[in-house]
Protein backbone atom coordinates (compact mmCIF):
# COMPACT_ATOMS: atom_id res chain seq x y z
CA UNK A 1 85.41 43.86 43.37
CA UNK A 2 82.88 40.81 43.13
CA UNK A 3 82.68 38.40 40.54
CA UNK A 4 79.25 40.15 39.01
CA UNK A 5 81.29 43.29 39.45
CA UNK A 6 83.99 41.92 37.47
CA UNK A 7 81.15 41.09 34.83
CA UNK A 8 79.68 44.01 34.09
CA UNK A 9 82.90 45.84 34.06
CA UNK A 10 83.87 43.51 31.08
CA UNK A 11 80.16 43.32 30.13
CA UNK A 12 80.62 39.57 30.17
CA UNK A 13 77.32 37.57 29.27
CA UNK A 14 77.96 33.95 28.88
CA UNK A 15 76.32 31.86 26.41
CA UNK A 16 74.56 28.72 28.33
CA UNK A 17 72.31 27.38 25.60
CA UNK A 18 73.67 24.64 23.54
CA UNK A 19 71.43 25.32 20.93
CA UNK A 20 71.96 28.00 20.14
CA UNK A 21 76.14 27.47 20.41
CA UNK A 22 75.50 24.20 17.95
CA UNK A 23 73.74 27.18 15.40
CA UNK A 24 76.52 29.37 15.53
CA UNK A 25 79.16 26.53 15.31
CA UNK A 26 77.00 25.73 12.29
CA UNK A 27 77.42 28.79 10.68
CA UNK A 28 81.14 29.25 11.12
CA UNK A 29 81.50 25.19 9.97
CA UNK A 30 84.71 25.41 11.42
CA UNK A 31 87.50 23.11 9.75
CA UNK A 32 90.26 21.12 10.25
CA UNK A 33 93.54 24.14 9.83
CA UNK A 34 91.41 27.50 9.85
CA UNK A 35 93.10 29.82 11.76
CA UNK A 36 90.86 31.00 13.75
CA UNK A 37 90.89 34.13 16.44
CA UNK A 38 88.09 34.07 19.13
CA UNK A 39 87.54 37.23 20.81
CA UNK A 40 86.55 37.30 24.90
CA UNK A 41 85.93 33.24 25.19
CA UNK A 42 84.63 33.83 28.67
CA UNK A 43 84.92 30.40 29.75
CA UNK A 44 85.08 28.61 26.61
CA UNK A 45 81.31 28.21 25.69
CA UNK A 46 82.21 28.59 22.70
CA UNK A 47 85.20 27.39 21.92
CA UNK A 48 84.00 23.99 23.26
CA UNK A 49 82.07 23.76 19.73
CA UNK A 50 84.90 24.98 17.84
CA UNK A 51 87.96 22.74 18.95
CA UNK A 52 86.33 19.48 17.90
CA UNK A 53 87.01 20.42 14.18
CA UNK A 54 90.97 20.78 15.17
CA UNK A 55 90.61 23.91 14.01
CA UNK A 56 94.02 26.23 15.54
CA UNK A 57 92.34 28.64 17.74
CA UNK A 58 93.68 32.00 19.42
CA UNK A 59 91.84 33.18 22.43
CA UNK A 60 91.96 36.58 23.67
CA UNK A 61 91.10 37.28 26.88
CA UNK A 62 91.45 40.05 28.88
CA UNK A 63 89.74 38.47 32.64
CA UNK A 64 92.20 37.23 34.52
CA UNK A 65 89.71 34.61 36.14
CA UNK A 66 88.89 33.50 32.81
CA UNK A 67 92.06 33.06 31.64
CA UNK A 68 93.11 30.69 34.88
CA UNK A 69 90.00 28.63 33.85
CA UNK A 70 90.78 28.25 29.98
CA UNK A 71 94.58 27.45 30.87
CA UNK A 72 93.01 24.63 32.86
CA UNK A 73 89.97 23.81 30.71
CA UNK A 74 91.79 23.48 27.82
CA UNK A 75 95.14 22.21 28.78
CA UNK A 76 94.99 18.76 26.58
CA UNK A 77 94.72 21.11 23.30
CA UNK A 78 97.64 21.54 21.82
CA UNK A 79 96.17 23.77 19.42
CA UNK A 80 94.91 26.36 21.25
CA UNK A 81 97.06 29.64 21.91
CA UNK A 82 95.29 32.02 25.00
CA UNK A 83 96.15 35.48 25.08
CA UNK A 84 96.06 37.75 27.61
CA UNK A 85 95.32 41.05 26.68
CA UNK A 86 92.14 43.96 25.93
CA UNK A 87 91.20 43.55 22.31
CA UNK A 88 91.09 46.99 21.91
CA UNK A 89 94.65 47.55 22.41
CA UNK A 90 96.13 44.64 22.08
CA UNK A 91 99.10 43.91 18.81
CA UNK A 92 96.77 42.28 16.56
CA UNK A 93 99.65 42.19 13.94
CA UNK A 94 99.47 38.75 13.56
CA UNK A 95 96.03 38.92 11.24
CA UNK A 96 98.18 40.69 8.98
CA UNK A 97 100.30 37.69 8.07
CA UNK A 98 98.33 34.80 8.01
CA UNK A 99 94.63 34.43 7.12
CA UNK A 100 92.33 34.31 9.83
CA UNK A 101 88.36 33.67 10.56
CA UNK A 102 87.51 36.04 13.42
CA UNK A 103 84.33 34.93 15.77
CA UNK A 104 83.28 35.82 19.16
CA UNK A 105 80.38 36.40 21.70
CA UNK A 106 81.53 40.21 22.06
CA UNK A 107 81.34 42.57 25.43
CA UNK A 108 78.02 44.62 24.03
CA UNK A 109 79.37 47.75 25.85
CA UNK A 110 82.49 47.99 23.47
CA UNK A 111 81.27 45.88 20.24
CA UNK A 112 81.22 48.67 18.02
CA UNK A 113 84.70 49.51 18.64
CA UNK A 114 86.01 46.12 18.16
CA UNK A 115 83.91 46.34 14.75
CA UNK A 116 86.22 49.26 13.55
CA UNK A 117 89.05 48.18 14.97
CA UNK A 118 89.08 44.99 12.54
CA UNK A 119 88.76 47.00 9.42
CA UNK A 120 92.39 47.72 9.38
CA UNK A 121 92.61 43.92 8.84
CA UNK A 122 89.89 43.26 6.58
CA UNK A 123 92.33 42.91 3.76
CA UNK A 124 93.31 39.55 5.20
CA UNK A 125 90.80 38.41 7.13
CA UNK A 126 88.30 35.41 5.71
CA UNK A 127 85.72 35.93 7.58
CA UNK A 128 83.81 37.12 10.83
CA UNK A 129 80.93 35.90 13.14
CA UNK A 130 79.97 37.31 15.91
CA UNK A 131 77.34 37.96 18.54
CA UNK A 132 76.03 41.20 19.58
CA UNK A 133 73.68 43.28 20.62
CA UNK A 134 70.56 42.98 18.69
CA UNK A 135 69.69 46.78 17.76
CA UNK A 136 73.63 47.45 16.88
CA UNK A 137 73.24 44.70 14.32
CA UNK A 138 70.28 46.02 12.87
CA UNK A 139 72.77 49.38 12.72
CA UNK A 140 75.36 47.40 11.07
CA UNK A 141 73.16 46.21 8.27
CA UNK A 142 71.42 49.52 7.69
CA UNK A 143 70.33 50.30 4.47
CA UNK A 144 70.11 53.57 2.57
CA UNK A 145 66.70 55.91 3.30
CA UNK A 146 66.41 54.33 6.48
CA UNK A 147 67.13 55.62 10.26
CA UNK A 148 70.00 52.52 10.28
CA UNK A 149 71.45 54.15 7.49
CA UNK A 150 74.69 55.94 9.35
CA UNK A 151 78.05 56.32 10.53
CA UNK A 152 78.23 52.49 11.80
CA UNK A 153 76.65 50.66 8.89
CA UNK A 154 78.55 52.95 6.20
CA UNK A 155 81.89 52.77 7.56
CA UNK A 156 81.74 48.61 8.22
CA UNK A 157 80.09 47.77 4.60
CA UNK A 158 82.59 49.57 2.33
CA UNK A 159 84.60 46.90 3.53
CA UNK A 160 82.46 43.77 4.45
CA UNK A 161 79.26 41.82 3.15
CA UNK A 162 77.21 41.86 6.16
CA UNK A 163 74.21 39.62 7.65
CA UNK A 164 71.88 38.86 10.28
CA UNK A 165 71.81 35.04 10.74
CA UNK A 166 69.83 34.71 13.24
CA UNK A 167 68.05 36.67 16.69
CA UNK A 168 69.28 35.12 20.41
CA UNK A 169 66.78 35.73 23.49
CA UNK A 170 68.06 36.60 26.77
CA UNK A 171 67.24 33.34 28.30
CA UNK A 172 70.15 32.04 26.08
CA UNK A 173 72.57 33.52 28.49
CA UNK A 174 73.83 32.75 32.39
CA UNK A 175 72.72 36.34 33.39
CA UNK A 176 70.09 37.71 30.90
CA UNK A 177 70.48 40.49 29.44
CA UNK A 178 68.07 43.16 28.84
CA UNK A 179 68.13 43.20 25.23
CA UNK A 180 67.84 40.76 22.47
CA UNK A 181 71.04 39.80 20.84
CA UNK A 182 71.72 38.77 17.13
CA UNK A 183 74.76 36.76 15.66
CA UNK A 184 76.03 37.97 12.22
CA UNK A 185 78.11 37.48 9.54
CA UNK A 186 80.58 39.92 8.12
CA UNK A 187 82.93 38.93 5.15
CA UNK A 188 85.23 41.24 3.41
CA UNK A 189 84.92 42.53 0.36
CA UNK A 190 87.29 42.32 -3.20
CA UNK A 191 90.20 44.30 -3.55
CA UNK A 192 89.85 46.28 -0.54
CA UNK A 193 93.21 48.10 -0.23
CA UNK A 194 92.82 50.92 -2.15
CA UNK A 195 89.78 51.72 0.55
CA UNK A 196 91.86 50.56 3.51
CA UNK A 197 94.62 53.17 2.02
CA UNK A 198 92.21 55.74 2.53
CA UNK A 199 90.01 54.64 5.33
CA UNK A 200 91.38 57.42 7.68
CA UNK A 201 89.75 59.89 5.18
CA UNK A 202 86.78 57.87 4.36
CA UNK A 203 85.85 57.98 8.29
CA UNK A 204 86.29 61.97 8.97
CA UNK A 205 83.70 62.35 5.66
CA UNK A 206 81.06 60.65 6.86
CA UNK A 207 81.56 61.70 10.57
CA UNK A 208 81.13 64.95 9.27
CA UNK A 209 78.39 64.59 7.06
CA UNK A 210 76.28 62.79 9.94
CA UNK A 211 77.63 65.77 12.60
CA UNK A 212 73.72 66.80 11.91
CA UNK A 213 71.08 64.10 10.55
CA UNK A 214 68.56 66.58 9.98
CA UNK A 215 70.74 69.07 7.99
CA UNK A 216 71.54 68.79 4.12
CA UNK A 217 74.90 67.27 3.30
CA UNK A 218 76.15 70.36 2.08
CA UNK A 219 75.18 72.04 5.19
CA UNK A 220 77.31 69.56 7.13
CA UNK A 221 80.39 69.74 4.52
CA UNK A 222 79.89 73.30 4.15
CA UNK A 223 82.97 74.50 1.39
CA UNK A 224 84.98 71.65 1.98
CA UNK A 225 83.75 70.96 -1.93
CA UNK A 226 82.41 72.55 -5.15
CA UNK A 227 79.25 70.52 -5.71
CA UNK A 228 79.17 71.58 -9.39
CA UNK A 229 82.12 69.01 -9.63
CA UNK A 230 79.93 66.39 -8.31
CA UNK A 231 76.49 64.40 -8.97
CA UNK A 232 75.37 64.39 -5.95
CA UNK A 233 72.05 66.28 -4.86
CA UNK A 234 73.34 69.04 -2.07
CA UNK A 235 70.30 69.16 -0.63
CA UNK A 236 70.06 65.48 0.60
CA UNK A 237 70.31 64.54 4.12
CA UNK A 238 73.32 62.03 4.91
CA UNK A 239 70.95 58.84 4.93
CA UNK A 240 70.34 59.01 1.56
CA UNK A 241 73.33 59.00 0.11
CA UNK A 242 74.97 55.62 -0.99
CA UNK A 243 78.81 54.56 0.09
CA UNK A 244 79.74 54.97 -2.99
CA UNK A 245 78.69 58.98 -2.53
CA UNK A 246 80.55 58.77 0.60
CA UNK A 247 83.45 57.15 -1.18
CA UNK A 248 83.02 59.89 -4.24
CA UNK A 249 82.94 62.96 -2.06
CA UNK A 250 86.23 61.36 0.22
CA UNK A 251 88.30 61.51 -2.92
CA UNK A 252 87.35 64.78 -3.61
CA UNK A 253 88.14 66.29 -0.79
CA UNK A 254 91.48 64.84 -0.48
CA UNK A 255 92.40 65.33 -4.32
C-alpha cells in the first residue's frame, strides 16, 4: 500500500498553514501543566504549537509511519507520551483520573464517532478543540427547528457547550480536501453524571425518534409512552423538540 494509500485509509489531511495552526494554538492557549491528549498528530503540525507552553502532551497515533517520525521529531521532550493505538478502541481510561484538555485535527471519515466516544468522559474532561469537517460542525451545533437539529447535535450538547471558532479552506492542508473544514470548541457541561448515568438510554430515544424525520414523534415512539403523562405536542416532528424533551421522554420510558 502507498503512502497516499495509507492516507486516505486513515483519512489523514495534514495541516501546512501556520496561520491557521498559530489560531488554533490561540484558542486552546495552552499552559504550562495542562494535561493535554492530542488525537491523530500526523506528524506533529500541531503539536509543534502546543509543546512550547510545556504543556504534558499524550499523542495517539494509530500510523505506524507517523509514529517512527514523532518518536524522532520529538525525542528532546520529555513531556510528551506517544501512543500507539486507534482512538476508537483504544483504553482511554486514563481521562477518567486526571483532568484532561482534548484537541486534535481529526480523520473526517470517523470524526463523529470519536465525538461520541468522548462523552463517556465528559465528566472529567476540561475541554475540547478540534478540527473537522465543516458541514459535521454545522451538525454539531444544530439548533432546534432547523434541518441540523438531530441525532448528532442532540446527543453531543446535553453534555457540552459547543462552538464554531472559526472556517479552514482546503488550501490550509498538504493534500486539499474537498470540503471546507471548521475548528470548534466543545466544553462540558455542570453536573453531568446523572446524564452520563443514563446516556445509554438517552441515545436509543432519540435514535428512535429520528428513525423517520418526516413522521410525528409519536409515530416514531409509537406506545413506548402515554403522552397524556407528558407536555409534549405528539404531533411534532423530532426537530422540534428541545433536549430537554428528549431528556423528559428518556426518563419516562425507563421509569
Amino acid at each position: 500500500m502507498n503512502q497516499r494509500s495509507i492516507r486516505r485509509k486513515f483519512g489523514q489531511n495534514y495541516l501546512k498553514d501556520k496561520i491557521i495552526l498559530n489560531m488554533m494554538q490561540e484558542s486552546i492557549s495552552p499552559k504550562k501543566n495542562d494535561l493535554i491528549l492530542e488525537i491523530g498528530p500526523g506528524r506533529g503540525a500541531l503539536t509543534d504549537f502546543l509543546q512550547p507552553a510545556e504543556s504534558k502532551i499524550t499523542l495517539i497515533e494509530i500510523d505506524e509511519e507517523n509514529i517512527n517520525f514523532l518518536k524522532k521529531k520529538f525525542q528532546k521532550h520529555k513531556n510528551m507520551t506517544l501512543v500507539k493505538g486507534d482512538i476508537l478502541s483504544a483504553n482511554l481510561n486514563f481521562l477518567e483520573h486526571e483532568s484532561f484538555r482534548v484537541v486534535g485535527n481529526l480523520p473526517y471519515n470517523i470524526s463523529t464517532q470519536i465525538l461520541l466516544r468522548m462523552i463517556k468522559y465528559s465528566n472529567s474532561i476540561i475541554d475540547m478543540h478540534f478540527l473537522v469537517q465543516k458541514e459535521v460542525a454545522e451538525k454539531i451545533c444544530g439548533k432546534i427547528n432547523t434541518k441540523n437539529w438531530g441525532k448528532l447535535s442532540i446527543k453531543l450538547q446535553a453534555f457540552f457547550d459547543v462552538k464554531v471558532l472559526f472556517d479552514v479552506m482546503p488550501e490550509a492542508f498538504d493534500i486539499k480536501p474537498k470540503v471546507m473544514s471548521s475548528f470548534i470548541s466543545m466544553k462540558p457541561k455542570e453536573n453531568l453524571l446523572p446524564l452520563i448515568e443514563i446516556y445509554d438510554e438517552l441515545t436509543k430515544t432519540i435514535d428512535l425518534s429520528f428513525s423517520s424525520r418526516r413522521k410525528s414523534i409519536k409515530n416514531n415512539l409509537k406506545d413506548l409512552i402515554n403522552w397524556d403523562q407528558i407536555d409534549i405536542d405528539p404531533m411534532k416532528r423530532p426537530e422540534n423538540l428541545s433536549l430537554n424533551d428528549y431528556i423528559m421522554i428518556t426518563k419516562m420510558i425507563n421509569s
